[in-house]
C-alpha atoms as a PDB file:
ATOM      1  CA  UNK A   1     -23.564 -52.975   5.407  1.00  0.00           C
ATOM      2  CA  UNK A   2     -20.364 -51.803   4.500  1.00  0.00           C
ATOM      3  CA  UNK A   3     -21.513 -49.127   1.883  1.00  0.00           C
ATOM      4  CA  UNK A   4     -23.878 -48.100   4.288  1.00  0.00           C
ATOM      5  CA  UNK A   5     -21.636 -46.981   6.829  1.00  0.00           C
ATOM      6  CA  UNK A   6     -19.022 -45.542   4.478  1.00  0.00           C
ATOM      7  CA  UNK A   7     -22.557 -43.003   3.216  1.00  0.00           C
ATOM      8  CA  UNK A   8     -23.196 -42.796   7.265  1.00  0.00           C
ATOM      9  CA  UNK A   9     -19.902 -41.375   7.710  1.00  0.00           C
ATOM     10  CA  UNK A  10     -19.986 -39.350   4.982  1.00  0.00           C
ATOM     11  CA  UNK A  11     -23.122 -37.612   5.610  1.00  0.00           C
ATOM     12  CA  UNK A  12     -21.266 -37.375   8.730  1.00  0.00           C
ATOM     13  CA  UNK A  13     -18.309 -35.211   7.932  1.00  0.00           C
ATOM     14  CA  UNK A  14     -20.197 -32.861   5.511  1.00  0.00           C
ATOM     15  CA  UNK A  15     -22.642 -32.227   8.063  1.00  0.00           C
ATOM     16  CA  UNK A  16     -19.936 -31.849  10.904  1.00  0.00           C
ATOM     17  CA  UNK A  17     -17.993 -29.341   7.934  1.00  0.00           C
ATOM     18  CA  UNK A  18     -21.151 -27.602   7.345  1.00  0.00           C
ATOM     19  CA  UNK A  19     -21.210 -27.072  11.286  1.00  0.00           C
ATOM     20  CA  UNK A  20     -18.313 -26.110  11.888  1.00  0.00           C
ATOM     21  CA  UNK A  21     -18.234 -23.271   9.181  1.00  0.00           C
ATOM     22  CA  UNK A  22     -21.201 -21.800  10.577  1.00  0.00           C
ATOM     23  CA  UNK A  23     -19.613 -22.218  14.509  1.00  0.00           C
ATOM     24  CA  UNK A  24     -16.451 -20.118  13.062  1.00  0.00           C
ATOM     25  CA  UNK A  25     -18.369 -17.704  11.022  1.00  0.00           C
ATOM     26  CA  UNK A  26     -20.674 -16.783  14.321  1.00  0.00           C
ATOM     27  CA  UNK A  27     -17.560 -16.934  16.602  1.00  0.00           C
ATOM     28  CA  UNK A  28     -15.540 -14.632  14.502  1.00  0.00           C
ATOM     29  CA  UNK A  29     -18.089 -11.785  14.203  1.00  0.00           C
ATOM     30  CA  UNK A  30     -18.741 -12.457  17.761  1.00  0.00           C
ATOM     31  CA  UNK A  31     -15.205 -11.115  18.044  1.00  0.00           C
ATOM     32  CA  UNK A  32     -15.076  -8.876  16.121  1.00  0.00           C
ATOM     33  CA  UNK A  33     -18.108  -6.778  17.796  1.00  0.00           C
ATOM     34  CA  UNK A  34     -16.750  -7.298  21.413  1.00  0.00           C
ATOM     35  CA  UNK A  35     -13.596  -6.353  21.064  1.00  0.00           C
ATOM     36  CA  UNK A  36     -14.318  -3.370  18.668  1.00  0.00           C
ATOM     37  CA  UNK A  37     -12.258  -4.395  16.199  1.00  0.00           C
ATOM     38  CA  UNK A  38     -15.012  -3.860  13.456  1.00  0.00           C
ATOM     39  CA  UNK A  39     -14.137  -1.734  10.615  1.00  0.00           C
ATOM     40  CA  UNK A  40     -17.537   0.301  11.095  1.00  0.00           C
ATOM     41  CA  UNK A  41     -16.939   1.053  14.801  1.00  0.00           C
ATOM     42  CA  UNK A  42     -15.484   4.273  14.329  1.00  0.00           C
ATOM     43  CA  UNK A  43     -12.503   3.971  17.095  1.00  0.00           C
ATOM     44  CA  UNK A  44      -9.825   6.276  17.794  1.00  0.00           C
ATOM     45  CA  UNK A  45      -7.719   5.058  15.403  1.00  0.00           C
ATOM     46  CA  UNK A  46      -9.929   6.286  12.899  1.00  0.00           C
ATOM     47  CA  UNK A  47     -10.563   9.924  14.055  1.00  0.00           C
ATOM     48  CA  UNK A  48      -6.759  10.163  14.395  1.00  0.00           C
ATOM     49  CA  UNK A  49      -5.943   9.289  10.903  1.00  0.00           C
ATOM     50  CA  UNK A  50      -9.464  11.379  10.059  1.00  0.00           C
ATOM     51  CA  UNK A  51      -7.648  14.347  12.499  1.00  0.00           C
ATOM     52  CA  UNK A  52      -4.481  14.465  10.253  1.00  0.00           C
ATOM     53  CA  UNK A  53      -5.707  14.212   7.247  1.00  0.00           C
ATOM     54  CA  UNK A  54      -7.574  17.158   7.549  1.00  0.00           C
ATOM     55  CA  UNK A  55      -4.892  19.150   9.255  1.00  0.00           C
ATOM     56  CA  UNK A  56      -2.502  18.072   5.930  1.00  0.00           C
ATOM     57  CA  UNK A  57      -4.930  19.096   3.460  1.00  0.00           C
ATOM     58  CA  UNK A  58      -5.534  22.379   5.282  1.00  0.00           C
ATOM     59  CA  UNK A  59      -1.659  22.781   5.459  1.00  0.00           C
ATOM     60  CA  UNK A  60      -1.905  22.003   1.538  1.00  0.00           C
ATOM     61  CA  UNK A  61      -4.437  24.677   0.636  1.00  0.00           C
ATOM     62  CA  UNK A  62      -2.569  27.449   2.899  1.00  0.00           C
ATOM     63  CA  UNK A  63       0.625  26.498   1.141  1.00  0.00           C
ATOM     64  CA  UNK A  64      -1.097  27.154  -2.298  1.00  0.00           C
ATOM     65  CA  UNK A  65      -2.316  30.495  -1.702  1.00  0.00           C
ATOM     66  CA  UNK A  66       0.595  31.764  -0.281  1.00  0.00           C
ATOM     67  CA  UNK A  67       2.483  30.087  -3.741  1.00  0.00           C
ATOM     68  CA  UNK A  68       3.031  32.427  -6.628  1.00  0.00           C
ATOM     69  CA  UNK A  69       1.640  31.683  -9.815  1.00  0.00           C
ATOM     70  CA  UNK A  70       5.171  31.722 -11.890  1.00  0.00           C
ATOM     71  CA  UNK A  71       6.314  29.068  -9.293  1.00  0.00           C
ATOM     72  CA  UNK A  72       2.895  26.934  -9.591  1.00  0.00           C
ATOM     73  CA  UNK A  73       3.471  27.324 -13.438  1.00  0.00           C
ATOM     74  CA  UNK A  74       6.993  25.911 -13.743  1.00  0.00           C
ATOM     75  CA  UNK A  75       6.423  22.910 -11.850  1.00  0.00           C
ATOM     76  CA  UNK A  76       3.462  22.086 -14.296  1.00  0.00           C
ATOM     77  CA  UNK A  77       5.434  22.929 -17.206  1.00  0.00           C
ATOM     78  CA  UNK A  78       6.491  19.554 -17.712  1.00  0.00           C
ATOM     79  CA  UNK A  79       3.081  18.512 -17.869  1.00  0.00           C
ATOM     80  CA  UNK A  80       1.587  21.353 -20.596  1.00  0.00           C
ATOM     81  CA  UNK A  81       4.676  19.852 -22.750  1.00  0.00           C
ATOM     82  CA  UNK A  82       3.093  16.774 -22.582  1.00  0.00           C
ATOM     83  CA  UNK A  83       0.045  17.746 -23.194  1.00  0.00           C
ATOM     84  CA  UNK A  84       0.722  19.775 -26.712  1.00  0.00           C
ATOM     85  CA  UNK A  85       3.005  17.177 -27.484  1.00  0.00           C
ATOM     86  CA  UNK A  86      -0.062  14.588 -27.566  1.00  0.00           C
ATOM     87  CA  UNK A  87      -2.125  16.516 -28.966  1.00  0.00           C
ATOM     88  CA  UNK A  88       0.147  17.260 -31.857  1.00  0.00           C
ATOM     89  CA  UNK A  89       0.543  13.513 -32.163  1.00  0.00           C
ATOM     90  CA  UNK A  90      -3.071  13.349 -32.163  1.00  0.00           C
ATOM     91  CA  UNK A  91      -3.468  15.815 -35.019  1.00  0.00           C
ATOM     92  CA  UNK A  92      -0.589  14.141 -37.170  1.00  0.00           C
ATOM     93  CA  UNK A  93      -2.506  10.980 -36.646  1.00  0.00           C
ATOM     94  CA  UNK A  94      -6.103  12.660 -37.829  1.00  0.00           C
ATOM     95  CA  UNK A  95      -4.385  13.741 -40.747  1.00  0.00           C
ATOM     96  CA  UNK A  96      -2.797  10.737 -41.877  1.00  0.00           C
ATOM     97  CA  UNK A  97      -6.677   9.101 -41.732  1.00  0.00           C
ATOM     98  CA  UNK A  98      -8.294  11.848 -43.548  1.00  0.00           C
ATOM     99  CA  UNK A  99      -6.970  11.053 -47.105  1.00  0.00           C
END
């Protein structure tokens, strides 16, 4: 009788777990659509952030075209070094394979 109630009250708990889980799962979503704190809702927040990101990236473009081109290309001088320097380390290493 004793092994009996010890499955009894195991059955029990997993079923009372298995209840539970499902009770918070429903609650939360529950929540989540009333309140409108679902990521898909599309709330202010969202067109505000939406709002000035597009006002920076326009701000980004007009500063470009007003930029000269021997400014634009010495701040990406740096990176065409890098560039021809890999690639020269690239050839050096071709030509060490193709004896």
């Amino acid at each position: 009788m004793k092994r009996i109630w010890e499955v009894i009250k195991k059955i029990f708990i997993w079923l009372g777990a298995v209840f539970s889980a499902i009770f918070v799962v429903l609650f939360m979503k529950d929540c989540r659509v009333e309140h409108g704190n679902d990521i898909g809702c599309g709330d202010d927040k969202t067109e505000d952030i939406n709002a000035k990101a597009a006002k920076k990236r326009e701000e980004a473009v007009e500063r470009i075209s007003r930029a000269d081109a021997r400014s634009i290309c010495e701040g990406y001088g740096t990176v065409c070094d890098t560039i021809a320097d890999g690639k020269e380390r690239f050839r050096r290493r071709c030509k060490r394979t193709d004896n």
